[in-house]
Structures are given as structure tokens and as C-alpha cells.
C-alpha atoms as a PDB file:
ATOM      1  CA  UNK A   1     -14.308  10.923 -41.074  1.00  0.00           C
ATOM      2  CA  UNK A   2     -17.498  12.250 -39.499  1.00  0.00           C
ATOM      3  CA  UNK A   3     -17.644   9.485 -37.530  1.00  0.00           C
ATOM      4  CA  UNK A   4     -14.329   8.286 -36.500  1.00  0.00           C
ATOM      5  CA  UNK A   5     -13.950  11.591 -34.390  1.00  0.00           C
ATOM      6  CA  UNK A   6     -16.659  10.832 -31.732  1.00  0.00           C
ATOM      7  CA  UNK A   7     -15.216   6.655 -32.170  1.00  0.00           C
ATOM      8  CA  UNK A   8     -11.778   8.447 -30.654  1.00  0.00           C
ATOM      9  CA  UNK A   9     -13.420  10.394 -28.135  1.00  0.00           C
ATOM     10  CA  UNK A  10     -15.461   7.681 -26.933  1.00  0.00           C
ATOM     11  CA  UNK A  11     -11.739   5.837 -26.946  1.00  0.00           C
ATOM     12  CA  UNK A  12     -10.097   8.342 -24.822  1.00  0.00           C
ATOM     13  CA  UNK A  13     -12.780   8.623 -22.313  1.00  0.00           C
ATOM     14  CA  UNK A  14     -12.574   5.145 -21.392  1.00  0.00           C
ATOM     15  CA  UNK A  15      -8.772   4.935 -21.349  1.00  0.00           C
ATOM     16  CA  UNK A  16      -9.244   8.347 -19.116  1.00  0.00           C
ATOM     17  CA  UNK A  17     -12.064   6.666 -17.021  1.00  0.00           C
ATOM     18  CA  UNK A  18      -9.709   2.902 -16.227  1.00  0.00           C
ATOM     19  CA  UNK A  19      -6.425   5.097 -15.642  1.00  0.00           C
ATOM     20  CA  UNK A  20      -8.212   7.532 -12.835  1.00  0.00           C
ATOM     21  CA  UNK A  21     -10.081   4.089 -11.788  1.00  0.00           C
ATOM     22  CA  UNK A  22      -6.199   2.749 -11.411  1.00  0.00           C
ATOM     23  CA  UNK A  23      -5.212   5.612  -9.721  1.00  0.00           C
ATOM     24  CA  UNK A  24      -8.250   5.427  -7.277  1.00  0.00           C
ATOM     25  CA  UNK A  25      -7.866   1.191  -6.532  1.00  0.00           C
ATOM     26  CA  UNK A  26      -3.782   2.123  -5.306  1.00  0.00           C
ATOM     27  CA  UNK A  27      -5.109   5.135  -3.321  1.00  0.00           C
ATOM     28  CA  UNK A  28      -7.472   2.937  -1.308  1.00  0.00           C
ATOM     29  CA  UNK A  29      -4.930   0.207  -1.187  1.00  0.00           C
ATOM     30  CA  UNK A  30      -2.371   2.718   0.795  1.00  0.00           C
ATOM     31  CA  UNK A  31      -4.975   4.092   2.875  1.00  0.00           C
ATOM     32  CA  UNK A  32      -5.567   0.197   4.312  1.00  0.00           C
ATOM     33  CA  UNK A  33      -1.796  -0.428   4.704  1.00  0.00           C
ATOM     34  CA  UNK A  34      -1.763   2.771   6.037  1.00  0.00           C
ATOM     35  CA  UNK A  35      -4.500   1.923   8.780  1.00  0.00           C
ATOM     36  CA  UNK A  36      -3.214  -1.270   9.277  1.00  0.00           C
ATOM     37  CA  UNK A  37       0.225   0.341   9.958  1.00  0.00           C
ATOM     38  CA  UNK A  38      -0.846   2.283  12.313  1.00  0.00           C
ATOM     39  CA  UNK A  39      -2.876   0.196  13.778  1.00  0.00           C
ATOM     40  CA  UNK A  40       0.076  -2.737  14.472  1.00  0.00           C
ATOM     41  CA  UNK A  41       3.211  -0.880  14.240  1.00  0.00           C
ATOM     42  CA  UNK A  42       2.152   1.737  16.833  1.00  0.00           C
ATOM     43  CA  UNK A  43       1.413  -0.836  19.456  1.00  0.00           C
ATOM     44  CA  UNK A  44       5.095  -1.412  20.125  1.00  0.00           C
ATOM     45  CA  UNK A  45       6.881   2.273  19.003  1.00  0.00           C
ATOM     46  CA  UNK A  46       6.217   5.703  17.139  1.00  0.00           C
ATOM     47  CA  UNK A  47       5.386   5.374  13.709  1.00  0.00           C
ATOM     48  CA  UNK A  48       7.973   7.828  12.669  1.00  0.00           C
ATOM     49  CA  UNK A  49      10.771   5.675  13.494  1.00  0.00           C
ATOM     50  CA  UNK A  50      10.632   2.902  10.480  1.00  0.00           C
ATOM     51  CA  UNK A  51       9.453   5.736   8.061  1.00  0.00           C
ATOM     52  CA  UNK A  52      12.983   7.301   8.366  1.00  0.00           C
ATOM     53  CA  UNK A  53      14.090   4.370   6.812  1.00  0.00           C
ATOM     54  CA  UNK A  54      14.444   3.781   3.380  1.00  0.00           C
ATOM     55  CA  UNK A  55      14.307   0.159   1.907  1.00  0.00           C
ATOM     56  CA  UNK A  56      13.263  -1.875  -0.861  1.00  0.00           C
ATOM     57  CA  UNK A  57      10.399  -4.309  -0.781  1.00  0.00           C
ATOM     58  CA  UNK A  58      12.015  -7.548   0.114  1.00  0.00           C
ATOM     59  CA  UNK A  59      13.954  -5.482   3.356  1.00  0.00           C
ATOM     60  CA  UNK A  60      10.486  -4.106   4.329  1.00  0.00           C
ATOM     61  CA  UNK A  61       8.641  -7.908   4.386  1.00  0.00           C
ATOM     62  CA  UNK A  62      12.025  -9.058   6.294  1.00  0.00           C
ATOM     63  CA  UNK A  63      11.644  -6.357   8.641  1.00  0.00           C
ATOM     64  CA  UNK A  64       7.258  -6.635   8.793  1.00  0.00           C
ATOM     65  CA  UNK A  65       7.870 -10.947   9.171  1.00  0.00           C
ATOM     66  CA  UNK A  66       9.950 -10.021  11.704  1.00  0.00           C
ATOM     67  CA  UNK A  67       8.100  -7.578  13.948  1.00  0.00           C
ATOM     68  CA  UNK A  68       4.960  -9.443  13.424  1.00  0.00           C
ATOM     69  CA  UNK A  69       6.905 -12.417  15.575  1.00  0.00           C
ATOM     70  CA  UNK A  70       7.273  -9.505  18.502  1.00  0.00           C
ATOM     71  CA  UNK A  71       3.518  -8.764  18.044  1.00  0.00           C
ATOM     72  CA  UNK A  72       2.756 -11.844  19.228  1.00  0.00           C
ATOM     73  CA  UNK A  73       2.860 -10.784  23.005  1.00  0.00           C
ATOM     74  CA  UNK A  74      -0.458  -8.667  21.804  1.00  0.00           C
ATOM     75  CA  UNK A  75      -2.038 -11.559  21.792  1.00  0.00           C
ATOM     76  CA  UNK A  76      -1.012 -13.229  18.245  1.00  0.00           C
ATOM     77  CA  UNK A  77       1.246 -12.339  15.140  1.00  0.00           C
ATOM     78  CA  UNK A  78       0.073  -9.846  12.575  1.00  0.00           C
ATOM     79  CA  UNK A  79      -2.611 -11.393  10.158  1.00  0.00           C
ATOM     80  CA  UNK A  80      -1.145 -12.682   7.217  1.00  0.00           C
ATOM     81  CA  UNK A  81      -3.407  -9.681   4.537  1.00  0.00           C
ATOM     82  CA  UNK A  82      -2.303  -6.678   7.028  1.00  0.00           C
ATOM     83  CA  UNK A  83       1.079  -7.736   6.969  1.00  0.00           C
ATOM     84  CA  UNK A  84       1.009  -7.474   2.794  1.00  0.00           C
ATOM     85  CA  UNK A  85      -1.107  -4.357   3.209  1.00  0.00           C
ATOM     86  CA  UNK A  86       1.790  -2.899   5.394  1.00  0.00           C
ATOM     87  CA  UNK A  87       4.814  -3.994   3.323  1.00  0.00           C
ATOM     88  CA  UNK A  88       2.529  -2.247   0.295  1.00  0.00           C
ATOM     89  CA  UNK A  89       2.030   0.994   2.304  1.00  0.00           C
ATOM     90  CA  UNK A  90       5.730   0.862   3.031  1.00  0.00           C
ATOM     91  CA  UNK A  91       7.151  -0.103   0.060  1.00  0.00           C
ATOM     92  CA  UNK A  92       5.332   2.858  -1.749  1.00  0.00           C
ATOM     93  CA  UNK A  93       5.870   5.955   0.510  1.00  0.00           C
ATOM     94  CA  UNK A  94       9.859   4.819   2.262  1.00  0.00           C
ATOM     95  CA  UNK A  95      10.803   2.421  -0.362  1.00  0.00           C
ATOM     96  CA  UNK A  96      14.266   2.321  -2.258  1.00  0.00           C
END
């Protein structure tokens, strides 16, 4: 018995250590969508205006595809990874 109890502590502290790890790997993936949001989306309006929106993730890669096409007068589409990063971002803090 002895030694089962440190065995389950040394359990929970790695189950404690991947879950905050988790926690920290989605934290820095919103922060890049967030960037790259900001960084694309407020070239052509205010950034408040598609937040008011709420939709699910297929309606926000409909609506990021179809900005990205208007980018192109900034000199090219949005790239492919910060168009993902965005519908992530999106998805997450105006999602359905």
C-alpha cells in the first residue's frame, strides 16, 4: 500500500502536467489566429464588426474563403495557415 500512494501521485501529476500543457498549446493557438486576424481582417474594416457575429465553423471558413478573395487587392489572398488560424480564433471566441 506504501507504495501505490506515491505510484498515484506520480499519476496525477502527469495527467495535471499534459492537461495544463493542453490548455497552454490552444492558448497560443488563439493568440496566432488572433494576430493573424488582426493583422488581415483589419486591412479592409474594424475588427469589431465580424465579432458581433455569431456562427459556426463551416459559416466562418465560408465567410474567411471569401474575404481572403477581396484581400487580394493587398497584393495576394490570405495564406492558406492564417486563414485556418483565423477560422480557429473565430470559431472559438464568436462561434455557434
Amino acid at each position: 500500500m506504501k507504495k501505490i500512494v506515491p505510484l498515484i501521485l506520480a499519476v496525477m501529476m502527469v495527467l495535471a502536467m499534459a492537461v495544463f500543457s493542453v490548455g497552454q498549446e490552444k492558448k497560443g493557438d488563439l493568440e496566432e489566429g488572433k494576430a493573424a486576424f488582426n493583422e488581415f481582417c483589419g486591412k479592409c474594416h474594424d475588427l469589431e464588426r465580424p465579432l458581433q457575429r455569431a456562427k459556426d465553423r463551416a459559416g466562418w471558413e465560408k465567410n474567411v474563403d471569401r474575404m481572403s478573395n477581396y484581400h487580394k487587392r493587398f497584393g495576394g489572398p490570405i495564406p492558406e495557415e492564417a486563414r485556418g488560424a483565423i477560422v480557429d480564433y473565430l470559431t472559438e471566441i464568436a462561434g455557434k
